[in-house]
Every structure is written in C-alpha cells, then in structure tokens.
Protein backbone atom coordinates (compact mmCIF):
# COMPACT_ATOMS: atom_id res chain seq x y z
CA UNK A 1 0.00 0.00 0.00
CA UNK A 2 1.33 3.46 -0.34
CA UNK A 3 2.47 5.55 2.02
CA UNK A 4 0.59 8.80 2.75
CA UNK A 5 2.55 11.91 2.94
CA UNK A 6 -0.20 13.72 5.24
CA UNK A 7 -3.04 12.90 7.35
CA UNK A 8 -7.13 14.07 6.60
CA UNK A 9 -6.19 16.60 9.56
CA UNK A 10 -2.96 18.14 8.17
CA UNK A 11 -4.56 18.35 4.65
CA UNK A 12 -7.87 20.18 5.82
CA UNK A 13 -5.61 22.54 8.26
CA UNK A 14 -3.67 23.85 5.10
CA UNK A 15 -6.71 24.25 3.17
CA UNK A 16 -8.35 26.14 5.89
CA UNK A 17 -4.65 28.10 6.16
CA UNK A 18 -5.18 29.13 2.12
CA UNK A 19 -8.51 29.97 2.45
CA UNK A 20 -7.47 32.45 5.23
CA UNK A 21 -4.84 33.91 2.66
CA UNK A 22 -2.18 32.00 3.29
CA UNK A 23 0.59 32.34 1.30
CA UNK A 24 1.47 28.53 -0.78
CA UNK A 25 5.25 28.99 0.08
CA UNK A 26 4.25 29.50 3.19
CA UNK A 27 2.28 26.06 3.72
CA UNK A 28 4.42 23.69 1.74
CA UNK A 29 6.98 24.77 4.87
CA UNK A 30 5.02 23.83 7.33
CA UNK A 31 3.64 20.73 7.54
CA UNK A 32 5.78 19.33 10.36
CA UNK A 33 4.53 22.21 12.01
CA UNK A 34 0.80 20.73 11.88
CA UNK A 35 1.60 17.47 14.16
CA UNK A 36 2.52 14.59 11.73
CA UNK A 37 5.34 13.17 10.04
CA UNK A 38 5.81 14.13 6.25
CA UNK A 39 9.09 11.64 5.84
C-alpha cells in the first residue's frame, strides 16, 4: 500500500490556512509544524 505523505487533519488545516490567505510557500513549509510526520 502506499504511504501517505499527510493525514485528513494536516490536509484540511492547510486548506483552511489558504482559504485564510495564506501564502502557498508559506504552507508547503510547514507541515511538520501541523503534528505529523511528512518523511
């Protein structure tokens, strides 16, 4: 099976981050940031 890079939380955290004007550069940083493991 393959391995997700992020979990339903992280994903729907950045999305609510863009929505708020977030800037992209800004949320492919920070995904450690959210709680999970990205590697």
């Amino acid at each position: 099976m393959k391995r997700k890079w992020f979990t339903e939380e992280q994903i729907i955290a950045m999305l609510r981050e863009h929505e708020a004007d977030a800037k992209p550069a800004d949320l492919a940083r920070r995904p450690r940031d959210l709680g999970g493991d990205a590697l």
